[in-house]
PDB file of N, CA and C in Angstrom:
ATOM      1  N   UNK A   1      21.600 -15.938  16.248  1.00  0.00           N
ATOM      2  CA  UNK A   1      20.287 -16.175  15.675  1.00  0.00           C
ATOM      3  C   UNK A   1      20.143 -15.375  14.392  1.00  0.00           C
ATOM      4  N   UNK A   2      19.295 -16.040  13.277  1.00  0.00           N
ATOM      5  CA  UNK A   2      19.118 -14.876  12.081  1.00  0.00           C
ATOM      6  C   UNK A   2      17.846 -14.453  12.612  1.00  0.00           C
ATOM      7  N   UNK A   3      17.493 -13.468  11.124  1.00  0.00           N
ATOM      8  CA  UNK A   3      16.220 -12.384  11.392  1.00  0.00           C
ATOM      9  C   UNK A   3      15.080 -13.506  11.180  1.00  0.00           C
ATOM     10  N   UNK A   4      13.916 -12.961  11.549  1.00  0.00           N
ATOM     11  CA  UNK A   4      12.881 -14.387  10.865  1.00  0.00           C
ATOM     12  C   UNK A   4      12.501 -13.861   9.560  1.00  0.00           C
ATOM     13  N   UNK A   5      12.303 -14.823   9.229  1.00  0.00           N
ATOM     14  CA  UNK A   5      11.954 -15.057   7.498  1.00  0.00           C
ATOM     15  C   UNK A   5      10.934 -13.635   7.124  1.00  0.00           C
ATOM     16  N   UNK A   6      11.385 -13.279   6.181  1.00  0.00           N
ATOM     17  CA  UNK A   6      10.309 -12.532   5.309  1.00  0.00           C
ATOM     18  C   UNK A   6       9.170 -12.501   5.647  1.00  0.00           C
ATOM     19  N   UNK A   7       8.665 -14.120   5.089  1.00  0.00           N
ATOM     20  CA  UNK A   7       7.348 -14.490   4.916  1.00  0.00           C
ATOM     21  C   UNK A   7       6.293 -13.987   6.286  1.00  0.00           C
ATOM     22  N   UNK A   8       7.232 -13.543   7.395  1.00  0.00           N
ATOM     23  CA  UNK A   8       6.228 -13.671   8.734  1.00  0.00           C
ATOM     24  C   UNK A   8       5.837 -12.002   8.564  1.00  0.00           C
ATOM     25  N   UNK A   9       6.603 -11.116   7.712  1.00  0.00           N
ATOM     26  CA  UNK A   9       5.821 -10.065   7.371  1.00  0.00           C
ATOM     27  C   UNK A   9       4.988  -9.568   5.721  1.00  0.00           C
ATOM     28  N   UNK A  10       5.865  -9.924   5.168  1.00  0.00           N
ATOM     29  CA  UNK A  10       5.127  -9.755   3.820  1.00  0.00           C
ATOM     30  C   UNK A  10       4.936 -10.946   2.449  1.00  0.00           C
ATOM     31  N   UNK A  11       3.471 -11.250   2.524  1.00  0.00           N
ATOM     32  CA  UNK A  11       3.179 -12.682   1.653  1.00  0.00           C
ATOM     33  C   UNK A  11       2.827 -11.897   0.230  1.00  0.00           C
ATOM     34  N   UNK A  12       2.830 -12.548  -0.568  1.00  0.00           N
ATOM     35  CA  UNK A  12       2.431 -12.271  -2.027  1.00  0.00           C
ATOM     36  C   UNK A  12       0.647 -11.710  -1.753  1.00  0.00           C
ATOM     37  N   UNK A  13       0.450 -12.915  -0.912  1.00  0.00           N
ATOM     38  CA  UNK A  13      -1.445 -12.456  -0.785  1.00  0.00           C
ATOM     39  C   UNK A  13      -1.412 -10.958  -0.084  1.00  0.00           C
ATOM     40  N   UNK A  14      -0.700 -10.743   1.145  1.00  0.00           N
ATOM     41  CA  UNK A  14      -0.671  -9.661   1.648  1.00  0.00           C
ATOM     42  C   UNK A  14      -1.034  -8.233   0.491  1.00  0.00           C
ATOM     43  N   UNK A  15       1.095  -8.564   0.484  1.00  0.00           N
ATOM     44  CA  UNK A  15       0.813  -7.073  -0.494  1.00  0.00           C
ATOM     45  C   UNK A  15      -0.150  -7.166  -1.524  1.00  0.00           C
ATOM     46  N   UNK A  16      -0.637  -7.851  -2.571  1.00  0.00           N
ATOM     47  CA  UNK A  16      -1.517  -7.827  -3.183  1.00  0.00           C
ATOM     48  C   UNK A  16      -3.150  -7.286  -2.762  1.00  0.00           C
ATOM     49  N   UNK A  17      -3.318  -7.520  -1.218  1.00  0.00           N
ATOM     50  CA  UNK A  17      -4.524  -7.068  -0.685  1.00  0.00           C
ATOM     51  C   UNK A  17      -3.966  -5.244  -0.424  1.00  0.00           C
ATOM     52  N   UNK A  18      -2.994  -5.615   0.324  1.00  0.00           N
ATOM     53  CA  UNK A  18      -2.844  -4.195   0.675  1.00  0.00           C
ATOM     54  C   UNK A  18      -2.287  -3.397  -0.362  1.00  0.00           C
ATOM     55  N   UNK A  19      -2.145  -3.320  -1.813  1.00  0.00           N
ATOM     56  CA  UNK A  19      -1.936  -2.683  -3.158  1.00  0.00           C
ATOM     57  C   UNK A  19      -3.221  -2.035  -3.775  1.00  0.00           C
ATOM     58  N   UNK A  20      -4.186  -3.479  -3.287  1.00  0.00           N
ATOM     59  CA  UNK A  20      -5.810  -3.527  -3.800  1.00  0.00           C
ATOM     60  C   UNK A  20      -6.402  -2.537  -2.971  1.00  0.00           C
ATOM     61  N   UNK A  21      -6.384  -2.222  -1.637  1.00  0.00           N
ATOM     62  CA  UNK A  21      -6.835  -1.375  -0.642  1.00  0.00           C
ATOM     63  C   UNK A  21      -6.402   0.194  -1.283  1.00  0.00           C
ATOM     64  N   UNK A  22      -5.190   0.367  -1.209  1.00  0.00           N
ATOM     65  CA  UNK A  22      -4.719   1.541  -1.853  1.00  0.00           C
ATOM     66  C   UNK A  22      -5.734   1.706  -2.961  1.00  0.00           C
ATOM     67  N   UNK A  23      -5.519   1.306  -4.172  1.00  0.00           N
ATOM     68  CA  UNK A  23      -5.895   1.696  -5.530  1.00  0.00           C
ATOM     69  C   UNK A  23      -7.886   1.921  -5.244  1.00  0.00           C
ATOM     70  N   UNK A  24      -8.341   1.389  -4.495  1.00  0.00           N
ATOM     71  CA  UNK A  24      -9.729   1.273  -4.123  1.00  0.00           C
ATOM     72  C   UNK A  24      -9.445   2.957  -3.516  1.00  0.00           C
ATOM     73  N   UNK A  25      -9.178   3.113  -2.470  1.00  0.00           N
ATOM     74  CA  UNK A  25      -8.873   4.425  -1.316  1.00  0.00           C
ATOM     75  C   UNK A  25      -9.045   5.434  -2.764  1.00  0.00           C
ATOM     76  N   UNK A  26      -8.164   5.513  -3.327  1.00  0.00           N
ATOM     77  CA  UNK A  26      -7.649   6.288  -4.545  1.00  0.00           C
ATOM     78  C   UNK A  26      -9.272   6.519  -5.265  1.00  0.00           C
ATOM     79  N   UNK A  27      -9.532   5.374  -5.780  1.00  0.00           N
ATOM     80  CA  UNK A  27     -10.658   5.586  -6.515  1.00  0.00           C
ATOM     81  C   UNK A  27     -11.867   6.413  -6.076  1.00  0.00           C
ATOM     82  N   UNK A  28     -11.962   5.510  -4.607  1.00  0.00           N
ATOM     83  CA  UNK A  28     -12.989   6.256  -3.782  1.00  0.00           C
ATOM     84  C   UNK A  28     -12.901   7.752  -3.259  1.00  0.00           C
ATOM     85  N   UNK A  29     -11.859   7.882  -3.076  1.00  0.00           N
ATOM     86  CA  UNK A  29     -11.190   9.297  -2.682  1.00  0.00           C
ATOM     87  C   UNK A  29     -11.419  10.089  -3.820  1.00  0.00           C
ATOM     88  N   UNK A  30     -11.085   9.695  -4.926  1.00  0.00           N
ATOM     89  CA  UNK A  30     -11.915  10.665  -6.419  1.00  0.00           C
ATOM     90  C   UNK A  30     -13.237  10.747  -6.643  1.00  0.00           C
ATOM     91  N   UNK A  31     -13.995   9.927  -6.011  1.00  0.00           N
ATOM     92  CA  UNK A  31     -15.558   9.783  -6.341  1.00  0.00           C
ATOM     93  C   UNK A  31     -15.880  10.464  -5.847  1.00  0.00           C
ATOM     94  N   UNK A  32     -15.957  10.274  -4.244  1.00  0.00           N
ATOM     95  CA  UNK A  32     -16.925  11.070  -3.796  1.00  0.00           C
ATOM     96  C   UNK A  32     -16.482  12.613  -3.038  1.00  0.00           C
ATOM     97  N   UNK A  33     -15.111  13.121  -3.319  1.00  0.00           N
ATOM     98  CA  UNK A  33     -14.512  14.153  -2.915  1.00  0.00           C
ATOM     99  C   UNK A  33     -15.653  15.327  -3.093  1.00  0.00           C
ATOM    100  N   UNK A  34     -16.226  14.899  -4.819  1.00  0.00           N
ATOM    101  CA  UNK A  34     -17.052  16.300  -4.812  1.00  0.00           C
ATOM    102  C   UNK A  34     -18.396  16.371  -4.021  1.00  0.00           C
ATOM    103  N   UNK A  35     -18.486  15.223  -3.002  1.00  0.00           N
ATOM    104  CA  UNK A  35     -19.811  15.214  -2.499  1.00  0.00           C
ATOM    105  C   UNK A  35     -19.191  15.354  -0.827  1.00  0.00           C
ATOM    106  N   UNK A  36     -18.138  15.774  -0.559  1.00  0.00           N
ATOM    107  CA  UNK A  36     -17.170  16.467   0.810  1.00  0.00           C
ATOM    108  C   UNK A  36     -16.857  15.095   1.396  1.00  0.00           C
ATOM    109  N   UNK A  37     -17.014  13.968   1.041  1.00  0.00           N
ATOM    110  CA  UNK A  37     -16.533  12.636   1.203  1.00  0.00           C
ATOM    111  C   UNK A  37     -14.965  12.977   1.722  1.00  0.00           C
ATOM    112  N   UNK A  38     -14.460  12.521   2.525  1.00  0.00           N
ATOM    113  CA  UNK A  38     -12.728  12.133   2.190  1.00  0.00           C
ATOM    114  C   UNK A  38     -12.794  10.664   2.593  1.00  0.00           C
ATOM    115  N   UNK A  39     -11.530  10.061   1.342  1.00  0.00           N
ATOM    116  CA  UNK A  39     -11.814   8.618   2.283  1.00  0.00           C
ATOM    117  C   UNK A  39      -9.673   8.660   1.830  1.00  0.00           C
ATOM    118  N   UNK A  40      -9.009   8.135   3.143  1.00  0.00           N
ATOM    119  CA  UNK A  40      -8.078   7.605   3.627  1.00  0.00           C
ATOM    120  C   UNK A  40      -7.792   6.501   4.328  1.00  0.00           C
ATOM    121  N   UNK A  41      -6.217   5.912   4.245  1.00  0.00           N
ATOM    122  CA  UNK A  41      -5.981   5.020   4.883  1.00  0.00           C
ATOM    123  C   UNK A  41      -5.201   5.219   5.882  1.00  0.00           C
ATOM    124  N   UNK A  42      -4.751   4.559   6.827  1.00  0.00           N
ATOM    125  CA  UNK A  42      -3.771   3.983   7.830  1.00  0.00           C
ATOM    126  C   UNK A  42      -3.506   3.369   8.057  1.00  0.00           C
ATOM    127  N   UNK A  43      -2.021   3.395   7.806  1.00  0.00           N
ATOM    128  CA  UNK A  43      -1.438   1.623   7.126  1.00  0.00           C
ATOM    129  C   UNK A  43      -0.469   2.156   8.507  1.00  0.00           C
ATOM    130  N   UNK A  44      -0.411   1.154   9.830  1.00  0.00           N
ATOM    131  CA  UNK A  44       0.667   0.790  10.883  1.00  0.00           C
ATOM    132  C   UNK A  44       1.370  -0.218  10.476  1.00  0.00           C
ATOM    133  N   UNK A  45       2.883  -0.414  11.187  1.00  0.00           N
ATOM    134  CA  UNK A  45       3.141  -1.712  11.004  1.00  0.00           C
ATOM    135  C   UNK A  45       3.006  -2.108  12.213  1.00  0.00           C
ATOM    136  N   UNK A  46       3.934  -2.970  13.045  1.00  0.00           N
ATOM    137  CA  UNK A  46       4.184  -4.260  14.028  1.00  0.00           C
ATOM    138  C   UNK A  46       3.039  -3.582  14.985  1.00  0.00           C
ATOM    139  N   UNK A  47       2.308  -3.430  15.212  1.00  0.00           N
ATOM    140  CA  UNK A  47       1.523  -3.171  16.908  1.00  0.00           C
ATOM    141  C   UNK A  47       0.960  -4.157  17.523  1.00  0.00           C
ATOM    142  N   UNK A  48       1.211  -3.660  19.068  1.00  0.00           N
ATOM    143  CA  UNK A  48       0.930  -4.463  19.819  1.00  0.00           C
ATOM    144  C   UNK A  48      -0.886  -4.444  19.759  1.00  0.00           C
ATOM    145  N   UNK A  49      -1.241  -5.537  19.171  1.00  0.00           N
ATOM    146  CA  UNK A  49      -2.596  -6.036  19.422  1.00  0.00           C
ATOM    147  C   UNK A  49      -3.161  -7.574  19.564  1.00  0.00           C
ATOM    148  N   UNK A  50      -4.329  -8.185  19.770  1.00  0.00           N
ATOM    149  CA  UNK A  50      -4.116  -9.649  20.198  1.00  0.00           C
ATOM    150  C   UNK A  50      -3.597 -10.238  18.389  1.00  0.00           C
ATOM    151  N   UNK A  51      -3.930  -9.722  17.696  1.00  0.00           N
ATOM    152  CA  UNK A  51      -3.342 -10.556  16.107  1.00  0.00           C
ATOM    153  C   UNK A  51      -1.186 -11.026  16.159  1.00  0.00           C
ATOM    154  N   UNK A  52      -0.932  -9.414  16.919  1.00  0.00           N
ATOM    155  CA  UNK A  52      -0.217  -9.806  17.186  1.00  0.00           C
ATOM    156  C   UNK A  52       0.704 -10.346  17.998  1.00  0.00           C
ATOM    157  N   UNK A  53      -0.137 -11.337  18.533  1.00  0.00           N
ATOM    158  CA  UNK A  53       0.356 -12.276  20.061  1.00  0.00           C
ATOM    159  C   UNK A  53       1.554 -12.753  19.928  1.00  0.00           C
ATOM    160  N   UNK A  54       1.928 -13.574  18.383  1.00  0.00           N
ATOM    161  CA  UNK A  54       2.597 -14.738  17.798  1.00  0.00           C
ATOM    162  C   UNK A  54       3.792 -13.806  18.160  1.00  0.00           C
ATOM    163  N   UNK A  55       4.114 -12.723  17.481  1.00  0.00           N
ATOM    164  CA  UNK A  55       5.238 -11.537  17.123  1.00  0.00           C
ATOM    165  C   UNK A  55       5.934 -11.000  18.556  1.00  0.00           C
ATOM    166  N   UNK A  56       4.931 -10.878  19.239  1.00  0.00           N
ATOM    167  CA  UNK A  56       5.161 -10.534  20.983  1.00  0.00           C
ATOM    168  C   UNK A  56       6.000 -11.498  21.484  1.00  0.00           C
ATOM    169  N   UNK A  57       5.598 -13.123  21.512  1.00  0.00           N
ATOM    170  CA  UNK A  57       6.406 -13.776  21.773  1.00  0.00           C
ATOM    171  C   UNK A  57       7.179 -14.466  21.313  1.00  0.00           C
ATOM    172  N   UNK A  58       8.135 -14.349  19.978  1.00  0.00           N
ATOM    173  CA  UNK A  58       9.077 -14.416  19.230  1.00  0.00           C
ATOM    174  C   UNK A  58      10.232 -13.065  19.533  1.00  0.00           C
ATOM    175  N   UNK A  59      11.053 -13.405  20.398  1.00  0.00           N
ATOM    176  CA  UNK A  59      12.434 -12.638  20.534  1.00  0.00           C
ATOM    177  C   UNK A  59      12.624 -12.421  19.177  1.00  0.00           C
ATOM    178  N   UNK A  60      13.040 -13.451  18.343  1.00  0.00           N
ATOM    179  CA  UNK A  60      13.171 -13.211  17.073  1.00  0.00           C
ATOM    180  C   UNK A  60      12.712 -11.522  16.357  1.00  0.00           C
ATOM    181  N   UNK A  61      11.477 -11.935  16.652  1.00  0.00           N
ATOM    182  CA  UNK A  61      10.702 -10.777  15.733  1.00  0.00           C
ATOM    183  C   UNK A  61      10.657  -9.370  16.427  1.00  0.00           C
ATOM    184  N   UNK A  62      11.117  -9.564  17.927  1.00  0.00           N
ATOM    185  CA  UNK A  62      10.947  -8.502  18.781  1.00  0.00           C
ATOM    186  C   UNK A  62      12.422  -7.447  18.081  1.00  0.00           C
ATOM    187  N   UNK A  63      13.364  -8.783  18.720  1.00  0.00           N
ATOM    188  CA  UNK A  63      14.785  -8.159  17.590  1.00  0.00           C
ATOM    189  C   UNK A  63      14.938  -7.048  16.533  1.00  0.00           C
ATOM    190  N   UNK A  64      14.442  -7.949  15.621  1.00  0.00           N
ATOM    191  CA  UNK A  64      13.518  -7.218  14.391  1.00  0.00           C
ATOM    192  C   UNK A  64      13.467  -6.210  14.514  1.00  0.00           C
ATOM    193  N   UNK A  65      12.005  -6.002  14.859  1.00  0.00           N
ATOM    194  CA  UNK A  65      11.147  -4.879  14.934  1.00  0.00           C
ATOM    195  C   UNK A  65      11.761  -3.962  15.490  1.00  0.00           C
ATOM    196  N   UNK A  66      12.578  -3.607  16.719  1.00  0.00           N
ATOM    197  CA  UNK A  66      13.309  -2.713  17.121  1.00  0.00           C
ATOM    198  C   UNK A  66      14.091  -2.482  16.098  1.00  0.00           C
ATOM    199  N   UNK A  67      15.231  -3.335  15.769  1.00  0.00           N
ATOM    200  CA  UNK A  67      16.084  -2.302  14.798  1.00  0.00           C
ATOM    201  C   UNK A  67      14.753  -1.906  13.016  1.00  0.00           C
ATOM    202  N   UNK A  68      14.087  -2.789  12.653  1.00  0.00           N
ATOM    203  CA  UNK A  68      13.182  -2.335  11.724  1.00  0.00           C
ATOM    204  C   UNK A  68      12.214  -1.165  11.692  1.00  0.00           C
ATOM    205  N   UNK A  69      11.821  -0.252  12.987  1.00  0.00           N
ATOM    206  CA  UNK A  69      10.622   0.691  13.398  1.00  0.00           C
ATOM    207  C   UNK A  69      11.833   1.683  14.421  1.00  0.00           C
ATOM    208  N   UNK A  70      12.840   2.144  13.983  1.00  0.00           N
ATOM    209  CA  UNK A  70      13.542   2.933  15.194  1.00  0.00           C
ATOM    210  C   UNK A  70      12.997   3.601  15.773  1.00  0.00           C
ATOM    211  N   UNK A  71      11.925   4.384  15.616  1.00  0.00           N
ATOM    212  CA  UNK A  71      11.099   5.242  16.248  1.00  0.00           C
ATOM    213  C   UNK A  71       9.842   4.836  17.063  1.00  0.00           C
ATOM    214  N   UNK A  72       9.315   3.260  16.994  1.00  0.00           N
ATOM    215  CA  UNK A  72       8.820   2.719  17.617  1.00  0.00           C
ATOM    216  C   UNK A  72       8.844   1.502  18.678  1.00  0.00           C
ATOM    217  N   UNK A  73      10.395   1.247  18.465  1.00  0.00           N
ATOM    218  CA  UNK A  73      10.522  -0.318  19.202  1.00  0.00           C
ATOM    219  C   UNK A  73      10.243  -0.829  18.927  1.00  0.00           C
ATOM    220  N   UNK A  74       9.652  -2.251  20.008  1.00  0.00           N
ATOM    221  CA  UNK A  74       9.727  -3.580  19.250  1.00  0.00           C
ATOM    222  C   UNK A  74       8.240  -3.301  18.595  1.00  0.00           C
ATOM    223  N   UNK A  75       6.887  -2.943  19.146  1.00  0.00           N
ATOM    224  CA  UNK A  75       5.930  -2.697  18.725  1.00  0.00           C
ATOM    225  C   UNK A  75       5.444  -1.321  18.816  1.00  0.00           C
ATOM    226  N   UNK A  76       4.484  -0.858  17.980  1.00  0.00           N
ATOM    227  CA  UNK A  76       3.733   0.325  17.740  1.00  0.00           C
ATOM    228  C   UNK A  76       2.519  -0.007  19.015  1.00  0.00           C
ATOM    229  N   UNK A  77       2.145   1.043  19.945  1.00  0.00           N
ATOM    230  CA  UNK A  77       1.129   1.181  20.905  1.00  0.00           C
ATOM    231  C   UNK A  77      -0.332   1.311  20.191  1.00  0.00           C
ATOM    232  N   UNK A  78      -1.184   0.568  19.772  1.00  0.00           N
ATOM    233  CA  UNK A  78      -2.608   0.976  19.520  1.00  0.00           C
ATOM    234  C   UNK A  78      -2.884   2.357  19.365  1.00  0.00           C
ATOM    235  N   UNK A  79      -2.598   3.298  20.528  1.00  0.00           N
ATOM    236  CA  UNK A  79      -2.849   5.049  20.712  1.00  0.00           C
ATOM    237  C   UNK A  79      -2.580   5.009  19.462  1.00  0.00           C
ATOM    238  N   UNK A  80      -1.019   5.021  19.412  1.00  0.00           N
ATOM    239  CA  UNK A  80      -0.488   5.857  18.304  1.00  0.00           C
ATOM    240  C   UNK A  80      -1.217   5.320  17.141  1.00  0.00           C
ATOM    241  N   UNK A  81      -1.693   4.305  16.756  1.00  0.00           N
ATOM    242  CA  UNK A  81      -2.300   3.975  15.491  1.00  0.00           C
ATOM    243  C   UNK A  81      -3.883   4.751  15.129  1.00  0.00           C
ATOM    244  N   UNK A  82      -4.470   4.608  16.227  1.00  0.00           N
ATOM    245  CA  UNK A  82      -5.609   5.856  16.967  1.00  0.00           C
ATOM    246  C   UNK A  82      -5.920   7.195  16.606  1.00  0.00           C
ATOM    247  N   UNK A  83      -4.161   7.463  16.938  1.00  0.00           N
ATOM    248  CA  UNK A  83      -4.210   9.001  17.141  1.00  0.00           C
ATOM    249  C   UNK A  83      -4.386   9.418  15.588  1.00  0.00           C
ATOM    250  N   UNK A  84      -3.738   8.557  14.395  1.00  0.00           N
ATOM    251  CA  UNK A  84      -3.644   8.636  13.430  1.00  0.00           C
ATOM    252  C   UNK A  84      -4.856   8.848  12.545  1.00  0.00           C
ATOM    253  N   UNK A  85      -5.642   8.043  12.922  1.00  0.00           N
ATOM    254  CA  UNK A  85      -7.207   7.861  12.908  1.00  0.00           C
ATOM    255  C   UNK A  85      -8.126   9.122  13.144  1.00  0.00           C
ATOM    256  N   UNK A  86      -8.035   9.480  14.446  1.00  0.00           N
ATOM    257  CA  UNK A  86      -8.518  10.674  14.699  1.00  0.00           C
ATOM    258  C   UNK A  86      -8.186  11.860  14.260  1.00  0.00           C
ATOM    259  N   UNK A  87      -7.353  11.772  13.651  1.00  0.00           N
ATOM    260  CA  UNK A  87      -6.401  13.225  12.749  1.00  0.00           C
ATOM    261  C   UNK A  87      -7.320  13.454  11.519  1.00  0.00           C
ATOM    262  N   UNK A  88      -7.477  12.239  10.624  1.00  0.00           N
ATOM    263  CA  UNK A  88      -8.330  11.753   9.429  1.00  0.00           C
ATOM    264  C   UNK A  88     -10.071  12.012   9.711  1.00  0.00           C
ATOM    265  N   UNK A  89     -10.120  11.975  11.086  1.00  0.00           N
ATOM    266  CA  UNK A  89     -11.503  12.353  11.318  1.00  0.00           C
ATOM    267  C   UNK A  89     -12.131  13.381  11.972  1.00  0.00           C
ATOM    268  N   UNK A  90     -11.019  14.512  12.174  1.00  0.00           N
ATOM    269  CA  UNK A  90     -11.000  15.643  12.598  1.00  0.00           C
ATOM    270  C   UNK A  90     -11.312  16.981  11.367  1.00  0.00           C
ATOM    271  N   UNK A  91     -11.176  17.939  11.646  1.00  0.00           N
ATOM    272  CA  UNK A  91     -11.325  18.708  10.925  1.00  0.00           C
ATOM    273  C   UNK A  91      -9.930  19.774  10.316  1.00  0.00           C
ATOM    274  N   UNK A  92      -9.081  19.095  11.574  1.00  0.00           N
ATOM    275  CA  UNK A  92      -7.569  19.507  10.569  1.00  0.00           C
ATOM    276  C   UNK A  92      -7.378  18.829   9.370  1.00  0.00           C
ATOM    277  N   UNK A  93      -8.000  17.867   9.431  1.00  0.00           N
ATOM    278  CA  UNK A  93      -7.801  16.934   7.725  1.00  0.00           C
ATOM    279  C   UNK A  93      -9.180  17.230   6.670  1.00  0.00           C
ATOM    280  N   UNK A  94      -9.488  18.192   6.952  1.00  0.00           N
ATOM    281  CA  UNK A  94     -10.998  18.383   6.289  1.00  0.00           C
ATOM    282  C   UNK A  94     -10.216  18.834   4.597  1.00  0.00           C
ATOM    283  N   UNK A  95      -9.119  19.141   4.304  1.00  0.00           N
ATOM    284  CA  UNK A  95      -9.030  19.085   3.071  1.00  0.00           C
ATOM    285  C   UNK A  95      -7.698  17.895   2.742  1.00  0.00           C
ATOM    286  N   UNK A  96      -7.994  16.774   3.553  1.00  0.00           N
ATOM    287  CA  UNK A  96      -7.067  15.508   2.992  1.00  0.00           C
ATOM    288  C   UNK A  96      -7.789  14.333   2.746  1.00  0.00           C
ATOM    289  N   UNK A  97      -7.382  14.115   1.128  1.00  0.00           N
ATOM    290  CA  UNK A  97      -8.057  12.941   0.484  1.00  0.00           C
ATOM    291  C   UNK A  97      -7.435  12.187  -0.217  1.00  0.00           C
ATOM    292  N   UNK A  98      -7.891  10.755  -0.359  1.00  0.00           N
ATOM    293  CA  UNK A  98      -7.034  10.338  -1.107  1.00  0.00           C
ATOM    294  C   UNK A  98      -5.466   9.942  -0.261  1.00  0.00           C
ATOM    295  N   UNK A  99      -5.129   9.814   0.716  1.00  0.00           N
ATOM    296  CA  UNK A  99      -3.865   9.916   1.337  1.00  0.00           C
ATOM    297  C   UNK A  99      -3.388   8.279   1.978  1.00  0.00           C
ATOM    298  N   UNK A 100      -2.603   7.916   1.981  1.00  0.00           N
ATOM    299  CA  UNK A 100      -2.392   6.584   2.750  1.00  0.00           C
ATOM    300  C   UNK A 100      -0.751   7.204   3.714  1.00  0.00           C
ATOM    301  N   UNK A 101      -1.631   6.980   4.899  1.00  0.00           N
ATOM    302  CA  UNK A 101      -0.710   7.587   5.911  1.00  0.00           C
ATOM    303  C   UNK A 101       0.128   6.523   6.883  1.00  0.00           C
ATOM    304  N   UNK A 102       1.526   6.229   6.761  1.00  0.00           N
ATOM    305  CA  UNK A 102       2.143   5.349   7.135  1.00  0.00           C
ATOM    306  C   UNK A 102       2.351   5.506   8.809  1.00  0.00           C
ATOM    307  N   UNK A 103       2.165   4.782   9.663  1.00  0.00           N
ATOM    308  CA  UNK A 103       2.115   5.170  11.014  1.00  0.00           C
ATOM    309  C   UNK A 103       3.183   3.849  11.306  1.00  0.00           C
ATOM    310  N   UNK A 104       4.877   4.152  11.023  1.00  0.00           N
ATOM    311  CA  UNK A 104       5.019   2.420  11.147  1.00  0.00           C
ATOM    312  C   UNK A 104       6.820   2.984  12.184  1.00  0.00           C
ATOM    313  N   UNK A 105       6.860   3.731  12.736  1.00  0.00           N
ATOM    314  CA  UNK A 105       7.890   3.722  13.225  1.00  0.00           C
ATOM    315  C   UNK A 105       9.065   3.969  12.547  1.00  0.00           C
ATOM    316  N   UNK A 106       9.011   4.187  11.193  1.00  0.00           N
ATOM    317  CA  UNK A 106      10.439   4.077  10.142  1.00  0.00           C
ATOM    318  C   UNK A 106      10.537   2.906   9.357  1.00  0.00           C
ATOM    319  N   UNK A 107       9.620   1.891   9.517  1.00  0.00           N
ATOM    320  CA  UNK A 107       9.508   0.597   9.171  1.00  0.00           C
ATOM    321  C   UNK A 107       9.847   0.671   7.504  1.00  0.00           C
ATOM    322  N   UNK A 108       8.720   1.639   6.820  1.00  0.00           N
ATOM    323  CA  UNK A 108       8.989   1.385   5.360  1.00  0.00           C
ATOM    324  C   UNK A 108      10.056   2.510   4.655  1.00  0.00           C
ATOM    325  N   UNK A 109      10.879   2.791   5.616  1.00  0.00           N
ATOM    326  CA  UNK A 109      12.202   3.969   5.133  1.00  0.00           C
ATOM    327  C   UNK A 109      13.688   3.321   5.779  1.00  0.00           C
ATOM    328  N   UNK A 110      13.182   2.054   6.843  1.00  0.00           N
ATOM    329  CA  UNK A 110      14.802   1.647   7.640  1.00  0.00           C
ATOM    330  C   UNK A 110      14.840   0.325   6.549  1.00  0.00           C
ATOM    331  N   UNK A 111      16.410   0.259   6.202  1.00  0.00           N
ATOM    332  CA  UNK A 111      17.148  -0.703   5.739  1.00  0.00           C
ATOM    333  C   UNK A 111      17.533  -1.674   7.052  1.00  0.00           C
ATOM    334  N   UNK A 112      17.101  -3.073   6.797  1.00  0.00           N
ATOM    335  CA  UNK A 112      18.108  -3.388   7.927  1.00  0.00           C
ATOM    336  C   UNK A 112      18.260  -4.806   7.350  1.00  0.00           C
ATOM    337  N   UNK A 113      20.173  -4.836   8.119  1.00  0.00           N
ATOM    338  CA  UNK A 113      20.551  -5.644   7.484  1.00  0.00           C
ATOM    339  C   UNK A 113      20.272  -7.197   8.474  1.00  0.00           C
ATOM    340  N   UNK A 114      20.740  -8.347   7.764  1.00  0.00           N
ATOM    341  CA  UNK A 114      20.415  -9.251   8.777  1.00  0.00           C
ATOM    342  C   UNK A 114      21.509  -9.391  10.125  1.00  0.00           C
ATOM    343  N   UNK A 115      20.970  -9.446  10.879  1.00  0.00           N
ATOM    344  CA  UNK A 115      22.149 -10.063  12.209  1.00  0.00           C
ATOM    345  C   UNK A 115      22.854 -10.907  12.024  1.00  0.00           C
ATOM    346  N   UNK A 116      24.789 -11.134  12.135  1.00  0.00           N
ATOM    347  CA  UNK A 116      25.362 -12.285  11.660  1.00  0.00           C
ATOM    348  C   UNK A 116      25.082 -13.202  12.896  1.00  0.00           C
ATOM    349  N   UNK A 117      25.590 -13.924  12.470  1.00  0.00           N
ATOM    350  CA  UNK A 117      25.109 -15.382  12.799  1.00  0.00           C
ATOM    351  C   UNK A 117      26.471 -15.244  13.987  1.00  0.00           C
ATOM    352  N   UNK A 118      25.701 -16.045  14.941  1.00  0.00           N
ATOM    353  CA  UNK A 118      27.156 -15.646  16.399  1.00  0.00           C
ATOM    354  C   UNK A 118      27.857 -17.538  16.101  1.00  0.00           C
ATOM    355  N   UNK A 119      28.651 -17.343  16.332  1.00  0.00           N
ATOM    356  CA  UNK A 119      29.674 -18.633  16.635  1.00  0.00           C
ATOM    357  C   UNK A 119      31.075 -18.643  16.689  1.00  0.00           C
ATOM    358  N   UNK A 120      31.653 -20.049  16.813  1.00  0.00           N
ATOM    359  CA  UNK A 120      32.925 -19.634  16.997  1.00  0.00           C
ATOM    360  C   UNK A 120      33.851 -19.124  16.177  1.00  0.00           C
TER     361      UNK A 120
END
């Protein structure tokens, strides 16, 4: 079997929204810092949630995602996306602003290559 297509993780519209999110975070994160504002993101990748039903049941993508997230398997647990959350809204982060915090298993640091193709 090959990997599934690109397209089932990153569309032109995507990254373009999620580029736009950043540069907004950024802006906002400069505005209102001097008024004790912090504003951050948390960008997960694959987790298990109902959006991602389709991904759950695609072996294909399960494939994937394990060798793509080594540190998370086939999917990221909700908690952990959570826990990430609550860090940002705690007071250990009371001087972090401005930050986009990747919660993705290794996702945007693992190379992976495609699976060859099995036959005779």
């Amino acid at each position: 079997t090959s990997d599934p297509a690109p397209e089932l993780f990153a569309t032109h519209a995507y990254a373009a929204a999620k580029g736009a999110l950043t540069a907004l975070m950024t802006t906002m994160a400069a505005t209102y810092a001097p008024d004790g504002i912090r504003v951050n993101i948390v960008a997960p990748s694959l987790t298990r949630t109902p959006m991602a039903g389709r991904a759950a049941s695609d072996a294909r993508i399960l494939a994937y995602a394990r060798r793509k997230q080594p540190l998370a398997g086939e999917m990221l647990d909700p908690d952990e996306v959570a826990k990430a959350a609550v860090y940002f809204l705690s007071d250990e982060s009371r001087a972090v602003t401005g930050q986009l915090l990747k919660v993705d298993g290794g996702w945007s640091v693992t190379s992976v290559s495609p699976e060859p193709e099995s036959g005779p």
